[in-house]
N, C-alpha and C. Protein backbone atom coordinates (compact mmCIF):
# COMPACT_ATOMS: atom_id res chain seq x y z
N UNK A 1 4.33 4.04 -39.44
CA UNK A 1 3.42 5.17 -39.55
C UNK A 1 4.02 6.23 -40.47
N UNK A 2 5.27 6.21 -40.30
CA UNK A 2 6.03 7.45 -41.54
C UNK A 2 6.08 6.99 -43.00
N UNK A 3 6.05 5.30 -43.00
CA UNK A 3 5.89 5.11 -44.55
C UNK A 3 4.47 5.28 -44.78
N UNK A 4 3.63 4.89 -43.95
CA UNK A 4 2.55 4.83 -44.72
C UNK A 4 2.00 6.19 -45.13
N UNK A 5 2.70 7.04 -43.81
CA UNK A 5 1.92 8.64 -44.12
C UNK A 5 2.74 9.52 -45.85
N UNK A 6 3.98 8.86 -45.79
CA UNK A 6 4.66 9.26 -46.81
C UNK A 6 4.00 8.85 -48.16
N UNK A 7 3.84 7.44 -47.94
CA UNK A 7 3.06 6.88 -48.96
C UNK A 7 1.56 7.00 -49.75
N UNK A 8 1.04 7.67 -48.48
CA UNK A 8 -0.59 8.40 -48.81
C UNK A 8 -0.25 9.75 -49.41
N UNK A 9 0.71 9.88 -48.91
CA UNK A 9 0.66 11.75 -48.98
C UNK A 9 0.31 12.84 -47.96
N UNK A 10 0.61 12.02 -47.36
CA UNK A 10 -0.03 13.09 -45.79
C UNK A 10 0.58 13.26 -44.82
N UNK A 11 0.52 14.46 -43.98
CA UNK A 11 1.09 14.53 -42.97
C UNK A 11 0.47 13.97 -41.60
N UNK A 12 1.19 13.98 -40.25
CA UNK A 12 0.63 13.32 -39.18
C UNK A 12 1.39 13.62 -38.37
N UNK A 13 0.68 13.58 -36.98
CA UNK A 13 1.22 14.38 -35.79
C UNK A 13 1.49 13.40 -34.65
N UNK A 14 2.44 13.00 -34.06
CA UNK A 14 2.75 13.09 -32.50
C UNK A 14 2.52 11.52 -32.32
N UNK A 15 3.05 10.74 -33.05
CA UNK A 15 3.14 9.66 -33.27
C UNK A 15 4.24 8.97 -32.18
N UNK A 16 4.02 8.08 -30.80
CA UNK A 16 5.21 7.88 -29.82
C UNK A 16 5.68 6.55 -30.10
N UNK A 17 7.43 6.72 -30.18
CA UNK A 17 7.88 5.30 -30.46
C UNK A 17 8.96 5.43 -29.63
N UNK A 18 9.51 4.12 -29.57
CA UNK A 18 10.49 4.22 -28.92
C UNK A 18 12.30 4.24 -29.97
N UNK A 19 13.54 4.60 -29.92
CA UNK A 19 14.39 4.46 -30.89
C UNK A 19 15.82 4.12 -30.16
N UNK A 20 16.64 3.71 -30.86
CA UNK A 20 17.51 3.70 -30.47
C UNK A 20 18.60 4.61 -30.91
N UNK A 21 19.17 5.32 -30.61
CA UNK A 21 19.95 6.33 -31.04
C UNK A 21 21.85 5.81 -30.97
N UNK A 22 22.49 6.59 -32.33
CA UNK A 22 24.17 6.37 -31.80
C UNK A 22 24.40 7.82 -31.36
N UNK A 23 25.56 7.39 -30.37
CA UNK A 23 26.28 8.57 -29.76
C UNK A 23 27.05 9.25 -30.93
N UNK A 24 27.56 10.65 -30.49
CA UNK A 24 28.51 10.87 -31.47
C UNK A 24 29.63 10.30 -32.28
N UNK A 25 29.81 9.62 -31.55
CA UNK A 25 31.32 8.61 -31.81
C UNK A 25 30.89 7.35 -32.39
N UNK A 26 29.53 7.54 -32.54
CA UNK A 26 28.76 6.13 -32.83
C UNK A 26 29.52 4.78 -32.57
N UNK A 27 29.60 4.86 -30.93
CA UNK A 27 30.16 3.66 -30.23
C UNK A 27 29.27 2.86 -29.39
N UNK A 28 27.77 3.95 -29.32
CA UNK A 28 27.21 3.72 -28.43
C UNK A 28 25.67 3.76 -28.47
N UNK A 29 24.73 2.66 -27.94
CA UNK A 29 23.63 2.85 -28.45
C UNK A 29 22.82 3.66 -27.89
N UNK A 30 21.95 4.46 -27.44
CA UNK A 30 21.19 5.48 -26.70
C UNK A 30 19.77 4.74 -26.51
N UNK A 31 19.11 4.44 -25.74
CA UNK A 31 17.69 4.31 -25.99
C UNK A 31 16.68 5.36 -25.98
N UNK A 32 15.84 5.60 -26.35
CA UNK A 32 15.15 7.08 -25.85
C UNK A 32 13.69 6.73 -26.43
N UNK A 33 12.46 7.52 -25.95
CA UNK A 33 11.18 7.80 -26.42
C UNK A 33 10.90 9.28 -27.22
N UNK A 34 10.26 8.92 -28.33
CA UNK A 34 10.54 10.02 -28.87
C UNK A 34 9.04 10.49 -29.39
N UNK A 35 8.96 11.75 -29.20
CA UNK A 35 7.37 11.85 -30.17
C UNK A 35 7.66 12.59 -31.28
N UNK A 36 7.19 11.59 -32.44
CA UNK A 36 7.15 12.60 -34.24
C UNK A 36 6.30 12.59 -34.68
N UNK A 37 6.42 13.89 -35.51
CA UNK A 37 5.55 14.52 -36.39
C UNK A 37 5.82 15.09 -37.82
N UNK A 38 5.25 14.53 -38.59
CA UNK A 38 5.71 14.74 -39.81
C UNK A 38 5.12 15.55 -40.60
N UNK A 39 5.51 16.16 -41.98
CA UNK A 39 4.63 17.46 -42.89
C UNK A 39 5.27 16.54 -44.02
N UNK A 40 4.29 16.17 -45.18
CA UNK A 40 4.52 16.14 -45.87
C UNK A 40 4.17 17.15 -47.14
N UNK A 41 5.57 17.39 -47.72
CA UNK A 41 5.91 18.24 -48.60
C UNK A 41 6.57 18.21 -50.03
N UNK A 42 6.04 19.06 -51.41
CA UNK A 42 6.36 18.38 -52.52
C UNK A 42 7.33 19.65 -53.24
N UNK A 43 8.28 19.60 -53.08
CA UNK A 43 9.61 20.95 -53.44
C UNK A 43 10.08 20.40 -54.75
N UNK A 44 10.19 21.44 -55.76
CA UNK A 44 10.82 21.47 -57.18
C UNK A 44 9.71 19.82 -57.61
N UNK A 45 8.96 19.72 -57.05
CA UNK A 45 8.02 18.17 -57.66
C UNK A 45 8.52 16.77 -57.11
N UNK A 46 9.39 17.17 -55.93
CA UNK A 46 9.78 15.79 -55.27
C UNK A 46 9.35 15.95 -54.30
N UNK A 47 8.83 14.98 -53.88
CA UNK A 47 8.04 14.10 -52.33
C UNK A 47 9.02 14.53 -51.30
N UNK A 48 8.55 15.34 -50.13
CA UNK A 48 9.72 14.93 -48.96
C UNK A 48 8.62 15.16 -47.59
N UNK A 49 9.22 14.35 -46.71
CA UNK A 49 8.37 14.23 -45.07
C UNK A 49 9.67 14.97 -44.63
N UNK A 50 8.83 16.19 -44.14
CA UNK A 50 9.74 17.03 -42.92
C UNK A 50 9.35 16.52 -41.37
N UNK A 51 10.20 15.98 -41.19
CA UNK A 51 9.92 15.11 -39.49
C UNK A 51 10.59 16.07 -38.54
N UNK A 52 9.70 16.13 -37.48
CA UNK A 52 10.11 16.83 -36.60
C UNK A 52 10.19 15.61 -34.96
N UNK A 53 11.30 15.68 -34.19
CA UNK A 53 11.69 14.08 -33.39
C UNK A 53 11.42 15.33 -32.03
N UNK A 54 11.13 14.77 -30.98
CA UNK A 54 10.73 15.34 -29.54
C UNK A 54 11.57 14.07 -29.07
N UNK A 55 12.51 14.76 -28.15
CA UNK A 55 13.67 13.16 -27.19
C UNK A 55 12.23 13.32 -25.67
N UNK A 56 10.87 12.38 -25.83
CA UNK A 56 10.41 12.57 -24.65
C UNK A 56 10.46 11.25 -23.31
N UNK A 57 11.93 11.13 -23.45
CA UNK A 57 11.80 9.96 -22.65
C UNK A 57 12.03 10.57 -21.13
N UNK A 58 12.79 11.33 -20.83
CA UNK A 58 12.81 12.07 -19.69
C UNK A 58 10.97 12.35 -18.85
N UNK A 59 9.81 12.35 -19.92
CA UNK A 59 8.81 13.02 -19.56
C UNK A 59 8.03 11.35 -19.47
N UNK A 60 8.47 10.23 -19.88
CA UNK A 60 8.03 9.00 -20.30
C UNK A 60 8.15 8.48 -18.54
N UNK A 61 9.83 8.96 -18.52
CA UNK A 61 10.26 7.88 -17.26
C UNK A 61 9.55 8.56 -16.33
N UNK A 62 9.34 9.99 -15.69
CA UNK A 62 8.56 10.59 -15.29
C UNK A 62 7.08 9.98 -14.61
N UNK A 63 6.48 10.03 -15.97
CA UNK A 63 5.14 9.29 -16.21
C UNK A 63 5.17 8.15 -15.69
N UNK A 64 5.76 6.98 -15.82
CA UNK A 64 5.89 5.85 -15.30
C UNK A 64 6.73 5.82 -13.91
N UNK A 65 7.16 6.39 -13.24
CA UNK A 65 7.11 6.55 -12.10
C UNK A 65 6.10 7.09 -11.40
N UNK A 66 5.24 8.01 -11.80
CA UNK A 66 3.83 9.05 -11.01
C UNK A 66 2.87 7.29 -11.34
N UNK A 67 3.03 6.61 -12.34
CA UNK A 67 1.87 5.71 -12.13
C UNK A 67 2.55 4.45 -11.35
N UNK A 68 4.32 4.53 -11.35
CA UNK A 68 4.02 3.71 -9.99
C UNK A 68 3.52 4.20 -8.79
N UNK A 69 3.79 5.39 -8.42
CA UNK A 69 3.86 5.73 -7.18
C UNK A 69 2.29 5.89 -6.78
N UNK A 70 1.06 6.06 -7.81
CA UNK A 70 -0.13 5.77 -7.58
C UNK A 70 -0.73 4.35 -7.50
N UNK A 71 -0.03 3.45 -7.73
CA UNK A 71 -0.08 2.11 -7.62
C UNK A 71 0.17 1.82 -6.20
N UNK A 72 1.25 2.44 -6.05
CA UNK A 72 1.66 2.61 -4.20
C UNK A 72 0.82 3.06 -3.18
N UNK A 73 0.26 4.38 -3.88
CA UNK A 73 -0.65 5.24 -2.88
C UNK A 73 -1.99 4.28 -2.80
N UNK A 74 -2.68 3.63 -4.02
CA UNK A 74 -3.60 3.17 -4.03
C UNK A 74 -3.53 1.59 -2.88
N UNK A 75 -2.53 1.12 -3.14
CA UNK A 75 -2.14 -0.10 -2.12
C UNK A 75 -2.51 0.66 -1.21
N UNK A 76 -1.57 0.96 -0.52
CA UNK A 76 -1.32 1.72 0.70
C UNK A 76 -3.13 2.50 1.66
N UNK A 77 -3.62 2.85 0.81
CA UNK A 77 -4.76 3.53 0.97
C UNK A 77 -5.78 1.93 1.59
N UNK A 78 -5.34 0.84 0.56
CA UNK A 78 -6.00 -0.41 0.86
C UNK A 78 -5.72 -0.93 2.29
N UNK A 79 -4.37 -0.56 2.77
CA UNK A 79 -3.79 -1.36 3.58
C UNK A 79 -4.27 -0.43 4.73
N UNK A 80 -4.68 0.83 4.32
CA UNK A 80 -4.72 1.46 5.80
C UNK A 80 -6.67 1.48 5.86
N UNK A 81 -6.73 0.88 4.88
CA UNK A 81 -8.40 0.67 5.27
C UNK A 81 -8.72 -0.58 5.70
N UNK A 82 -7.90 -1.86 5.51
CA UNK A 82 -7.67 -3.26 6.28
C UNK A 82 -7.12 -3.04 7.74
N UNK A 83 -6.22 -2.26 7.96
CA UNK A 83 -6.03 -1.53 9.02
C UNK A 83 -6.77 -1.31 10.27
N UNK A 84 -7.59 -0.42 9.57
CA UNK A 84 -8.57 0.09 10.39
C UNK A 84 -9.89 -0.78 10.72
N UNK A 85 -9.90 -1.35 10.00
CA UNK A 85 -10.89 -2.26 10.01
C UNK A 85 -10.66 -3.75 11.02
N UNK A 86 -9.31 -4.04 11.23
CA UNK A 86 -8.82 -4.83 11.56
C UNK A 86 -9.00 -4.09 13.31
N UNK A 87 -8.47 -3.48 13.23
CA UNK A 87 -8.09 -2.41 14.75
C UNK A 87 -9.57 -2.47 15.03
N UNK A 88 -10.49 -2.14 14.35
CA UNK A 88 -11.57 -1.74 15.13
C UNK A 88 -12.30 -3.08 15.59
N UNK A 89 -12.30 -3.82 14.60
CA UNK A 89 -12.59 -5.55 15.19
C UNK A 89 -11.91 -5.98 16.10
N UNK A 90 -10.58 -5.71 16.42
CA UNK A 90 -9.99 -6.56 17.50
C UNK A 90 -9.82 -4.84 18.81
N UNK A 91 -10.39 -4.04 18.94
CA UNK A 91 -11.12 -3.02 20.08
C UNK A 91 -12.65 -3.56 20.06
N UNK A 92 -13.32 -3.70 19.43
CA UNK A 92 -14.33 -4.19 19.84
C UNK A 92 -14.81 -5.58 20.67
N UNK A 93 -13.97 -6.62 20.53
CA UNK A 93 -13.91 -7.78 21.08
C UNK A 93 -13.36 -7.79 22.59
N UNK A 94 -12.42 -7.23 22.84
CA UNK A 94 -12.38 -7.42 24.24
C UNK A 94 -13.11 -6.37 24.75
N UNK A 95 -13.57 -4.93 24.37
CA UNK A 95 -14.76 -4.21 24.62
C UNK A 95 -16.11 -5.00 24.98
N UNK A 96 -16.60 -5.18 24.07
CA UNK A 96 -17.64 -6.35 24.53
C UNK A 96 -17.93 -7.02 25.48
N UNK A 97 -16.71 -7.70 25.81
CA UNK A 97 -16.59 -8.78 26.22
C UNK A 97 -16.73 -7.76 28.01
N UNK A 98 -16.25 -6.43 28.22
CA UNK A 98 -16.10 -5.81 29.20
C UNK A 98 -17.64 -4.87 29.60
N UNK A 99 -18.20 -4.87 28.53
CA UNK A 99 -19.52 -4.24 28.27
C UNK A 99 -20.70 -5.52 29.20
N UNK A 100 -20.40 -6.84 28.49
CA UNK A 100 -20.88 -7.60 29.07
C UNK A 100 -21.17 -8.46 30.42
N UNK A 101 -19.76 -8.35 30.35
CA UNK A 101 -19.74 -8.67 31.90
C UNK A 101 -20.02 -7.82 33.13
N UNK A 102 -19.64 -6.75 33.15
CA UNK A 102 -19.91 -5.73 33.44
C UNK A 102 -21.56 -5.75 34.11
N UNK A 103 -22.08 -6.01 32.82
CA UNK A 103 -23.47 -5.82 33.26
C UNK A 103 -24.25 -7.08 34.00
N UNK A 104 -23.66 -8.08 33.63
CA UNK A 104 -23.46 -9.64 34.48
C UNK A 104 -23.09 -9.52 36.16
N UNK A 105 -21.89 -8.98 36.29
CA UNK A 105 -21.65 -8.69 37.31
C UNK A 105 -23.18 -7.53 38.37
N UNK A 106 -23.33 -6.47 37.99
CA UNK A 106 -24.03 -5.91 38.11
C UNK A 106 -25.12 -6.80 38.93
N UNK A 107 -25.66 -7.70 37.73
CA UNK A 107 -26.98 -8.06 38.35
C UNK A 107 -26.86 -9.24 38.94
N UNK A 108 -25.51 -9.81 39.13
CA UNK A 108 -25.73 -11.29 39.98
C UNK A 108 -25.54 -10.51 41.38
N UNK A 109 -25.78 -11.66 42.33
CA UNK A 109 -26.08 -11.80 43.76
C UNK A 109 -24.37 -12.86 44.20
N UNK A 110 -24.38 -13.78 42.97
CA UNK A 110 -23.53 -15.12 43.80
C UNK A 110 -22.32 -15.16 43.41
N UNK A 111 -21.33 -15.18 44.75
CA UNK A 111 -20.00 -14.41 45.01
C UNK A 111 -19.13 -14.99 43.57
N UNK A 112 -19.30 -15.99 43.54
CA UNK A 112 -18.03 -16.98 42.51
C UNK A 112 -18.50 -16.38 41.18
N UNK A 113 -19.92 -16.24 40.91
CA UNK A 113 -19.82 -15.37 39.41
C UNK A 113 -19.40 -14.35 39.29
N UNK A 114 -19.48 -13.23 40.88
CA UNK A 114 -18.62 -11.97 40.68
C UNK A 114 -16.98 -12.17 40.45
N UNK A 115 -16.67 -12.97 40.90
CA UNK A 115 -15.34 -13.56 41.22
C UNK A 115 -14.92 -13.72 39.28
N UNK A 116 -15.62 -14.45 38.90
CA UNK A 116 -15.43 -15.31 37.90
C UNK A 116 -15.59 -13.79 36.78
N UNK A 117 -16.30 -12.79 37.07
CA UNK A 117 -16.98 -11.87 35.66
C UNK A 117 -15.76 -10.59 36.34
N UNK A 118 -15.13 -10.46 37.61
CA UNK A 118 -14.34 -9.79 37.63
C UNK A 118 -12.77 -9.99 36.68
N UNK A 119 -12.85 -11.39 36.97
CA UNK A 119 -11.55 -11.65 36.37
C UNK A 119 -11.39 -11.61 34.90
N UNK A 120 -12.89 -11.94 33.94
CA UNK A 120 -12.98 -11.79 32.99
C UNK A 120 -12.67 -10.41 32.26
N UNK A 121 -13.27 -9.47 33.35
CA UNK A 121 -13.42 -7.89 33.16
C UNK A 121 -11.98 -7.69 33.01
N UNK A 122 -11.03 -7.83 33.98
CA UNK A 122 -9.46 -7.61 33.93
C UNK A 122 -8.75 -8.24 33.11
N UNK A 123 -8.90 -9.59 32.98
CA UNK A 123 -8.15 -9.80 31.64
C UNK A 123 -8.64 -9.05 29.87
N UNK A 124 -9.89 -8.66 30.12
CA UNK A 124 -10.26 -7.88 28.88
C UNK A 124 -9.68 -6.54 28.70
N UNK A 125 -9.76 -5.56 29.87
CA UNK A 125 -9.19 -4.88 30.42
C UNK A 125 -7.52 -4.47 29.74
N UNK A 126 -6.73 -5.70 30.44
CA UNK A 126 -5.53 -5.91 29.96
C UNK A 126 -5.33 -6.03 28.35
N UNK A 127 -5.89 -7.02 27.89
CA UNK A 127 -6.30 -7.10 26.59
C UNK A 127 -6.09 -5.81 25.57
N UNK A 128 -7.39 -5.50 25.93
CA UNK A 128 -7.65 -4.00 25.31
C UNK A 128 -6.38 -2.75 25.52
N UNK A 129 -5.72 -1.85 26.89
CA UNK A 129 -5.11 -1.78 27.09
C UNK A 129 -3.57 -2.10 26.28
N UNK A 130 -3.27 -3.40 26.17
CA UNK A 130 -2.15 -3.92 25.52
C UNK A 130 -2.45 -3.78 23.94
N UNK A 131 -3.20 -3.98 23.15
CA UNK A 131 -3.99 -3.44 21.97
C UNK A 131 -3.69 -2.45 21.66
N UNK A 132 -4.47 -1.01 22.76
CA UNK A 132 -4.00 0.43 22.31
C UNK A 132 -2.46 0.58 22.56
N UNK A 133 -1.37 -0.28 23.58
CA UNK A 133 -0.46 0.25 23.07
C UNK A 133 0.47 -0.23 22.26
N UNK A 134 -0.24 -1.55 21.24
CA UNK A 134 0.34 -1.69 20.26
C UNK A 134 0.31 -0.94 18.92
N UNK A 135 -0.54 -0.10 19.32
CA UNK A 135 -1.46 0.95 18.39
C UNK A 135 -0.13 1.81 18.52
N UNK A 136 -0.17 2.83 19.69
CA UNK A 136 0.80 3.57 19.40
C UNK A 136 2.03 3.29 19.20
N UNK A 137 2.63 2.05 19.92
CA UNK A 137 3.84 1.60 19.23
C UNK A 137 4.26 1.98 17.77
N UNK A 138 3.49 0.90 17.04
CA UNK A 138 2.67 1.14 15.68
C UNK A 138 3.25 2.52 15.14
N UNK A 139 2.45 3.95 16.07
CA UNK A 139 2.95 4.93 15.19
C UNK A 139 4.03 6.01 15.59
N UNK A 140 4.70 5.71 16.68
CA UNK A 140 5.63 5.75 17.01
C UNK A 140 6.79 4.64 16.49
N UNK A 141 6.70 3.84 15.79
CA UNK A 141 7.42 3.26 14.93
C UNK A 141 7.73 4.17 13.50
N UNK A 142 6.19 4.12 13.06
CA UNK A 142 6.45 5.14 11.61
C UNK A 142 6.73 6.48 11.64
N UNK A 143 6.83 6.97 13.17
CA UNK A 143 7.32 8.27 12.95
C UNK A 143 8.52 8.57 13.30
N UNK A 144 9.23 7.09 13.67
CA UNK A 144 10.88 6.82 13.89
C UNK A 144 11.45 7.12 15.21
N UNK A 145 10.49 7.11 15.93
CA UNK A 145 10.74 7.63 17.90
C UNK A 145 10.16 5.99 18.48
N UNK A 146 10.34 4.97 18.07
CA UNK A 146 9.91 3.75 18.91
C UNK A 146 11.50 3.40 19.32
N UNK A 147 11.60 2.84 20.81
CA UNK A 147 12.97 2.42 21.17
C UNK A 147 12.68 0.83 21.41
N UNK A 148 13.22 0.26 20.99
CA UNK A 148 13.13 -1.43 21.34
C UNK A 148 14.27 -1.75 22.31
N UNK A 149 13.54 -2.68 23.63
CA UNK A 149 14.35 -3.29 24.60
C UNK A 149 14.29 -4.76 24.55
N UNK A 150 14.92 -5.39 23.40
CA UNK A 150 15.02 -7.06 23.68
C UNK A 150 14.79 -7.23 24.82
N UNK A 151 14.38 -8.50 24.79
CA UNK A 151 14.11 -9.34 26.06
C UNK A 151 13.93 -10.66 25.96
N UNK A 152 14.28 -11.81 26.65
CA UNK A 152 14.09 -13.02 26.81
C UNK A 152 12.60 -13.51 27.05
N UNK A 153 12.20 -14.34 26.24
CA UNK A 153 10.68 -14.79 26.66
C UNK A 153 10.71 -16.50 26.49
N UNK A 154 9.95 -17.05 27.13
CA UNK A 154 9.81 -18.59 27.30
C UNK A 154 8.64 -18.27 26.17
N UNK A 155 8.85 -19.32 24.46
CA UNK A 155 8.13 -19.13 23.22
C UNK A 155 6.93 -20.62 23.74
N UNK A 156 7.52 -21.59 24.40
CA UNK A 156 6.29 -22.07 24.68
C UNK A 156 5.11 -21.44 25.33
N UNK A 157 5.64 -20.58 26.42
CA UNK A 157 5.02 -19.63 27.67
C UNK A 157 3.60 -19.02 26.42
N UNK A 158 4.52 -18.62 25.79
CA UNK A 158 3.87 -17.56 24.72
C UNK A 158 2.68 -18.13 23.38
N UNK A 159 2.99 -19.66 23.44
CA UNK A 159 2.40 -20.37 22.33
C UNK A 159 0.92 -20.59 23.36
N UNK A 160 1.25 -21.37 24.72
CA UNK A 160 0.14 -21.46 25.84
C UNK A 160 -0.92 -20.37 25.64
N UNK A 161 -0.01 -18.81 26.30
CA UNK A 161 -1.36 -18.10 26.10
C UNK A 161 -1.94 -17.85 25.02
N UNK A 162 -1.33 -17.84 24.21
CA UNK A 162 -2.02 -17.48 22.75
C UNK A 162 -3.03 -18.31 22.09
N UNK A 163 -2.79 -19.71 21.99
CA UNK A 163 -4.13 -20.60 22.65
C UNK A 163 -5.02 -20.80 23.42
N UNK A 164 -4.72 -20.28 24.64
CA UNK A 164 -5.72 -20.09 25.56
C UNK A 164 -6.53 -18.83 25.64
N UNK A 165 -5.86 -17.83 24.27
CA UNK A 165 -6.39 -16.73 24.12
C UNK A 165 -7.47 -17.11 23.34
N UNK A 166 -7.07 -17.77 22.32
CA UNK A 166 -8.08 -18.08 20.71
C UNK A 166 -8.88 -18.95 21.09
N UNK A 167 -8.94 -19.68 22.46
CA UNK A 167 -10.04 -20.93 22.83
C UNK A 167 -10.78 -19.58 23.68
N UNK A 168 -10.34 -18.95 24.59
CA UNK A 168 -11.18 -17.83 25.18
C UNK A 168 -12.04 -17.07 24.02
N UNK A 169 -11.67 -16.47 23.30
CA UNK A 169 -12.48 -15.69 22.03
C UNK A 169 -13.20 -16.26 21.56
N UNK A 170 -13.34 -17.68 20.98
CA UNK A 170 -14.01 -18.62 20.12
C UNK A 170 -15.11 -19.24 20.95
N UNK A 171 -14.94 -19.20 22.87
CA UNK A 171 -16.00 -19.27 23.36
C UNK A 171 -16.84 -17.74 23.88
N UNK A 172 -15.99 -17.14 23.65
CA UNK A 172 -16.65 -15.66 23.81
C UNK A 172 -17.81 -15.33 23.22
N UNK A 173 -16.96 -15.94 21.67
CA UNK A 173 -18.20 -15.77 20.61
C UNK A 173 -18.02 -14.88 19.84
């Protein structure tokens, strides 16, 4: 851009490149972003480009950090709208499921369906319950006050219900 502007005859403004610079001792290479601007000028009848160099890499690295960190915010904004969306689908499902029975119970007469729509009610109950306080866990985690108490668990124990959870839901509906 400086030959060609030299070469037209013209001046030009604020042109960003990147350069490599030597140290004083010229031992050492510098990298930097720089913005120039040139005047071209014709003294005693000779051609000269008065360049003026801006070191703007300080304002570069800057810049490219604010657009990572909006890259971040913008994720982040995604993740807390999957979030929420997620939370409110899995509160609504064992809700339902307590809404429903509920009203099942209500209108039967015969003992084993109360039997049967009570127990449903309590394990939804529990469900839900265990949900919200994975919720606050959750933000009592991110606000650095969650205390964790290991504990021993039987992982088959745990594989059982969790299947017998996802066959319960999938006939839930």
């Amino acid at each position: 851009a400086i030959g060609r502007a030299f070469h037209k005859k013209e001046s030009f403004q604020k042109v960003n490149a990147s350069m490599n610079l030597l140290n004083d001792k010229e031992d050492k290479v510098i990298p930097c972003d720089v913005s120039v601007s040139g005047a071209y000028v014709v003294i005693n009848g000779e051609d000269h480009m008065v360049l003026t160099v801006y070191d703007v890499t300080e304002l570069q690295n800057v810049q490219r950090l604010l657009n990572i960190e909006r890259k971040n915010s913008i994720s982040a904004e995604r993740l807390k709208s999957t979030f929420i969306a997620n939370i409110s689908h899995e509160v609504r499902t064992p809700l339902n499921a307590i809404v429903g029975f509920s009203a099942l119970l209500a209108a039967t007469e015969d003992m084993a369906e109360k039997e049967l729509y009570n127990s449903l009610i309590s394990h939804n109950n529990e469900l839900l319950l265990e949900l919200i306080n994975d919720v606050l866990d959750l933000s009592k985690l991110e606000s650095g006050y969650l205390e964790l108490h290991p504990s021993w668990f039987n992982l088959a124990e745990l594989l059982d219900e969790s299947v017998a959870e996802y066959t319960r839901q999938l006939a839930a509906g």
